[in-house]
Protein backbone atom coordinates (compact mmCIF):
# COMPACT_ATOMS: atom_id res chain seq x y z
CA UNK A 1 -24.49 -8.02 17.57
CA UNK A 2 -25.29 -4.49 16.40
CA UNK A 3 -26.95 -4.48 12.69
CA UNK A 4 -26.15 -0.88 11.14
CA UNK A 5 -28.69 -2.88 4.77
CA UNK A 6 -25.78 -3.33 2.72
CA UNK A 7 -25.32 -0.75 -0.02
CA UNK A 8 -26.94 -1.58 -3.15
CA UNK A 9 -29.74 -3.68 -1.73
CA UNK A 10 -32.68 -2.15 -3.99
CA UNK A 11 -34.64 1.19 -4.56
CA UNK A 12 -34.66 3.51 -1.32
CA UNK A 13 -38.45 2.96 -0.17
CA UNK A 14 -37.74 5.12 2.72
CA UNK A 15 -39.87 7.76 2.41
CA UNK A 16 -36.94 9.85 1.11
CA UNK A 17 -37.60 13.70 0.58
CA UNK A 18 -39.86 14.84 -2.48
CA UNK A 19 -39.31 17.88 -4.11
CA UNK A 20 -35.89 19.91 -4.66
CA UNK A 21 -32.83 17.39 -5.36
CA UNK A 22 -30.38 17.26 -2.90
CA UNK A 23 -31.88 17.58 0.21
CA UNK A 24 -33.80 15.82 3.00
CA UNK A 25 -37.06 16.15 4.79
CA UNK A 26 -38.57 19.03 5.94
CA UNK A 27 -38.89 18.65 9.71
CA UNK A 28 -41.91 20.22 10.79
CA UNK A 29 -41.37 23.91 11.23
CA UNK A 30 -37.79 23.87 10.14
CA UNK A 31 -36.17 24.35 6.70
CA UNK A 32 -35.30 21.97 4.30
CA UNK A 33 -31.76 20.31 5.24
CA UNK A 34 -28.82 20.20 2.31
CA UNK A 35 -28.42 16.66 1.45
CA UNK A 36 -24.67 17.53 1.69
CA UNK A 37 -25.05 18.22 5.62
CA UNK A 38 -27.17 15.12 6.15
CA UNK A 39 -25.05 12.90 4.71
CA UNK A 40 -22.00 14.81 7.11
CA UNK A 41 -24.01 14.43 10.51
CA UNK A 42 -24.61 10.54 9.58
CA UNK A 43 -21.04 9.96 8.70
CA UNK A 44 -19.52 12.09 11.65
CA UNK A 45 -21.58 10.05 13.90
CA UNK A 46 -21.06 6.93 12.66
CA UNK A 47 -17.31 7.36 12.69
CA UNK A 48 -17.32 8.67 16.17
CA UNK A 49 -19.45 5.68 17.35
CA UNK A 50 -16.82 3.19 15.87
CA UNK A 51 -14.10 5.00 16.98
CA UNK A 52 -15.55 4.93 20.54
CA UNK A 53 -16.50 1.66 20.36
CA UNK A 54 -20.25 1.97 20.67
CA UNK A 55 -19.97 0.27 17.10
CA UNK A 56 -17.56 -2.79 17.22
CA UNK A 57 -15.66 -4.78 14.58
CA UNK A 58 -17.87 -7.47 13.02
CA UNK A 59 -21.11 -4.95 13.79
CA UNK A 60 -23.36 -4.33 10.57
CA UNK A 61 -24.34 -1.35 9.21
CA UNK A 62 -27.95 -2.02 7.74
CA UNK A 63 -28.95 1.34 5.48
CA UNK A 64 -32.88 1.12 6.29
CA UNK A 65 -32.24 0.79 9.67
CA UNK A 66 -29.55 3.82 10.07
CA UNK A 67 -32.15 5.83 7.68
CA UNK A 68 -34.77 5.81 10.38
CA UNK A 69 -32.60 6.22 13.16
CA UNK A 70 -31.20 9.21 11.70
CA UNK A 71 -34.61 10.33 10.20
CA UNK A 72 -33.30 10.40 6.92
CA UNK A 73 -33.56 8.73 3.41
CA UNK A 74 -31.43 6.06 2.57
CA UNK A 75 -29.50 8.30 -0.11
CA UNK A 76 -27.42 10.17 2.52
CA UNK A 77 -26.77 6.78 4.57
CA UNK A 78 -25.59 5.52 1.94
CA UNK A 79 -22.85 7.69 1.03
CA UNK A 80 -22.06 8.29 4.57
CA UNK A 81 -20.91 4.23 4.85
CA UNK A 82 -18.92 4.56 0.88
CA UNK A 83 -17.00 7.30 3.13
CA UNK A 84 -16.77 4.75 5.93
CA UNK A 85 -15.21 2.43 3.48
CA UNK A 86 -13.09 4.47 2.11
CA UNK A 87 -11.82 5.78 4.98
CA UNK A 88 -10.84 2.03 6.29
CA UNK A 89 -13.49 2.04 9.30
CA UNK A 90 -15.93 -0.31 7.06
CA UNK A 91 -15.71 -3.20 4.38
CA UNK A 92 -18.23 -5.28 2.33
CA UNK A 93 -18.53 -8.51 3.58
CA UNK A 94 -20.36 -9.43 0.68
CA UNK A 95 -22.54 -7.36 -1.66
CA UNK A 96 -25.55 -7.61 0.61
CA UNK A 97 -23.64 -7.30 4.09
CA UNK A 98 -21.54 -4.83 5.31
CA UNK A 99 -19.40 -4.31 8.45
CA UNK A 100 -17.22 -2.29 10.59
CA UNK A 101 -13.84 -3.77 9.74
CA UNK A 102 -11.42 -5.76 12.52
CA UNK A 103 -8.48 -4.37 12.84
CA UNK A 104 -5.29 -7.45 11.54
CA UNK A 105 -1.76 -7.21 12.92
CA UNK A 106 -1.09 -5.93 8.91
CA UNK A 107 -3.42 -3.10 9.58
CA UNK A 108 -1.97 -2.17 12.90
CA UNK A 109 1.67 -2.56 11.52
CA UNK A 110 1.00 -0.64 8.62
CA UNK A 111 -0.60 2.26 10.64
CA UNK A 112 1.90 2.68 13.27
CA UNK A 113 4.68 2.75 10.51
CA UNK A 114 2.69 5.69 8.91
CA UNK A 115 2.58 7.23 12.87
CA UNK A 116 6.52 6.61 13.27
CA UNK A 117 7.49 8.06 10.10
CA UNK A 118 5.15 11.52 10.28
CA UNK A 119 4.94 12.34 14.00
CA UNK A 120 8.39 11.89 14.50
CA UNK A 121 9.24 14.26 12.08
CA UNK A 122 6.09 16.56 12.98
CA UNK A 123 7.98 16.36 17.32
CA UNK A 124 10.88 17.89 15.88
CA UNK A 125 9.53 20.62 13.82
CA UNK A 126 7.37 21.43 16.81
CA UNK A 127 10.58 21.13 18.89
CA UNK A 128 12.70 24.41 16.71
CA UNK A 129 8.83 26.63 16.30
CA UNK A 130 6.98 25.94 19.19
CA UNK A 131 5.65 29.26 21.01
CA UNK A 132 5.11 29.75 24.43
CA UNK A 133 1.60 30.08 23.63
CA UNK A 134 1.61 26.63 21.74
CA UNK A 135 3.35 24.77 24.51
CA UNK A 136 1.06 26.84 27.44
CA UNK A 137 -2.13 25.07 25.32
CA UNK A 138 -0.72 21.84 25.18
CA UNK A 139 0.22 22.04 28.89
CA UNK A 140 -3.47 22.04 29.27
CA UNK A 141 -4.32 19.48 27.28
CA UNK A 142 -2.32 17.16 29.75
CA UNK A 143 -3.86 19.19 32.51
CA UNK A 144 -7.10 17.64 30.74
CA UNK A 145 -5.83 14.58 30.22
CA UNK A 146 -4.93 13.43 33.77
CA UNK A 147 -8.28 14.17 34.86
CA UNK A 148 -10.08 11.97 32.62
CA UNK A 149 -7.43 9.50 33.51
CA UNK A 150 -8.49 9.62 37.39
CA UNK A 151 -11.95 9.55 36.29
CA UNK A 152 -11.28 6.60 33.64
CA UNK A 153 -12.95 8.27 30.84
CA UNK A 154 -12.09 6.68 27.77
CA UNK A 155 -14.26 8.69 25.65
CA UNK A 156 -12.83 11.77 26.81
CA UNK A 157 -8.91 10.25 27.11
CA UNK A 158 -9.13 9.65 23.34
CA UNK A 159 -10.68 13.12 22.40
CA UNK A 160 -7.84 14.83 24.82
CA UNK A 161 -5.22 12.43 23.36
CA UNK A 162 -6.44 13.04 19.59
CA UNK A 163 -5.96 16.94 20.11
CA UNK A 164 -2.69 16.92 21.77
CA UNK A 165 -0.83 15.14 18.51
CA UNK A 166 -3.02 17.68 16.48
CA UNK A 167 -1.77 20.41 18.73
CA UNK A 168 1.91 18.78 17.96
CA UNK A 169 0.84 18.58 13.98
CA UNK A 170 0.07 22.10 14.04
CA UNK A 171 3.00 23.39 15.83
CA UNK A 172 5.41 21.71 12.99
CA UNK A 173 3.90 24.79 11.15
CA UNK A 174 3.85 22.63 8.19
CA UNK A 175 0.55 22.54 6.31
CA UNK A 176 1.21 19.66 3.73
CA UNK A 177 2.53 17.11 6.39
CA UNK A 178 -1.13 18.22 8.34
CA UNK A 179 -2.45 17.53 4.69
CA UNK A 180 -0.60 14.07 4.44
CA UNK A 181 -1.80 13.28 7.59
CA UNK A 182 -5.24 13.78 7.40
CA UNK A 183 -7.23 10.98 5.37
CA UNK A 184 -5.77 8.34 8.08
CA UNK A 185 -6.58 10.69 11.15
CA UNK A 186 -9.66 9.18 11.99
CA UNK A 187 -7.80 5.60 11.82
CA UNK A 188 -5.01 6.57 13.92
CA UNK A 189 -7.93 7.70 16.61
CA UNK A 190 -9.54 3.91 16.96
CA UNK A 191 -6.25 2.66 17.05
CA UNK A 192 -5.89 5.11 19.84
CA UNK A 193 -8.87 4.10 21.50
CA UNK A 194 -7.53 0.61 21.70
CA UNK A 195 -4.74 1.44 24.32
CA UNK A 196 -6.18 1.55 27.30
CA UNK A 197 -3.15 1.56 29.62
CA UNK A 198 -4.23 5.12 30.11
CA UNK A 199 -1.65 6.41 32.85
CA UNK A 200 0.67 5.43 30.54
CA UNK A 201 -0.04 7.13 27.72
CA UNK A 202 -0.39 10.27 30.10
CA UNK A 203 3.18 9.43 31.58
CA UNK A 204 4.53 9.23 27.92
CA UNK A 205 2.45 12.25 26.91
CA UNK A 206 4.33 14.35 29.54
CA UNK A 207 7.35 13.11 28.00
CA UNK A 208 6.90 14.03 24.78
CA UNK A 209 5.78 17.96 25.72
CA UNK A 210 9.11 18.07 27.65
CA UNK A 211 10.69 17.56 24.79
CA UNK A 212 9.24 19.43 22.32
CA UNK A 213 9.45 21.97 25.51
CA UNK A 214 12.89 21.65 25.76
CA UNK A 215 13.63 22.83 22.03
CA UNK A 216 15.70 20.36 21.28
CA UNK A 217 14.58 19.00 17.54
CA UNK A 218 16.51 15.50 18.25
CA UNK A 219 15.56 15.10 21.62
CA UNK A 220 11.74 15.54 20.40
CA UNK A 221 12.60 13.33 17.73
CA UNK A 222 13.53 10.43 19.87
CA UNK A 223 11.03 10.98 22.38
CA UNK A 224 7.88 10.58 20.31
CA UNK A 225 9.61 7.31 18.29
CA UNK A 226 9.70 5.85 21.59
CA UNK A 227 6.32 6.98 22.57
CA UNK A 228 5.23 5.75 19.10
CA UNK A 229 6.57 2.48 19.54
CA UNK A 230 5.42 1.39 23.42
CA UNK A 231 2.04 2.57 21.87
CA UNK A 232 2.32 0.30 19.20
CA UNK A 233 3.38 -2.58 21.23
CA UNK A 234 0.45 -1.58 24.04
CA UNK A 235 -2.63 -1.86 20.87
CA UNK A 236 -0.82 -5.35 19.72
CA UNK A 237 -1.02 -6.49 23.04
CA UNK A 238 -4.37 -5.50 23.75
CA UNK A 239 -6.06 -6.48 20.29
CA UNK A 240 -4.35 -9.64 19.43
CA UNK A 241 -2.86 -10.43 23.34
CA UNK A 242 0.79 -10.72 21.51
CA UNK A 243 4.17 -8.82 23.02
């Protein structure tokens, strides 16, 4: 199993940065990094790694280890996995052991209601203020989309998948339902990246532009709850192998 130090498990000995307060290490013939950005590129990493799967439920995250990985003192590691925690992708075990989190049929539920009640409501916005422009780029998005389907790139299907609700988000034209939506975004990608009935999710991704397409607010409406809900039952089935 992976090991990624718990938090809290004594004075950073890592050979942290001297000098000026927050920042890192001086690489050799480079400039003094903000601590700020360090502790960004470790957390943007680490989310996209558990998101991808490269980091799996149950993996530890072990703070000396990620610090020289990374290159880095343990101060930025540190708050990188707080923001893990807080963002639901990592829990504390116990004080000494921490983990990337597995996903319960609570979480999942909980989750998908959160989808169902905001991207249904974000399809028909998009539906009465879409632009030609808007729908041309999400047209190519499920250009996109079908050929990392052939190809069976997961990676790549939840990236492409990821930016065409975003692209759906933004053509609602509504900036706090983007703001109400953001703090569970990364979530809602490694539930994503759960489904892997990929042609699927392409098949009801085509579905869903031809409605917003279509500019018909209810018709988007009832489009993306049904695409909301087969994707639902699709991540039950494949996490916990229930219908």
């Amino acid at each position: 199993m992976t090991k990624i130090d718990p938090l809290g498990a004594g004075p950073d000995r890592s050979g942290g940065a001297p000098g000026r307060p927050g920042a890192e290490r001086v690489p050799a013939g480079g400039e003094r990094e903000p601590l700020g950005a360090v502790r960004e590129r470790v957390l943007a990493t680490l989310r996209q790694e558990i998101i991808a799967g490269r980091l799996r439920p149950g993996d530890r995250l072990v703070e000396r280890e990620l610090a020289e990985r990374f290159g880095v003192s343990r101060v930025p590691v540190r708050e990188a996995i707080r923001a893990l925690v807080a963002e639901g992708f990592v829990l504390f075990e116990t004080p000494r052991r921490t983990v990337v989190r597995r996903l319960t049929p609570t979480d999942v539920a909980e989750l998908f209601e959160l989808r169902e009640a905001l991207e249904v409501y974000a399809a028909g916005l998009a539906a009465s203020r879409a632009t030609p422009e808007a729908l041309a780029g999400l047209s190519a998005l499920l250009d996109r989309a079908a050929v990392a389907t052939q190809a069976d790139d997961a990676e790549a299907i939840t990236d492409i998948n990821t930016a065409f609700h975003d692209r759906i988000l933004a053509m609602a034209g509504n900036s706090l339902l983007i703001s109400v939506m953001e703090p569970v975004d990364g979530r809602l990608r490694w539930l994503t990246r759960q489904n892997e009935e990929w042609p699927q999710l392409l098949t009801e991704h085509r579905e869903l532009y031809e409605a917003v397409a279509s500019g018909d607010p209810e018709r988007a409406r009832a489009q993306a709850l049904t695409h909301v809900q087969a994707n639902y039952r699709s991540t039950v089935r494949h996490l916990f192998g229930e219908t």
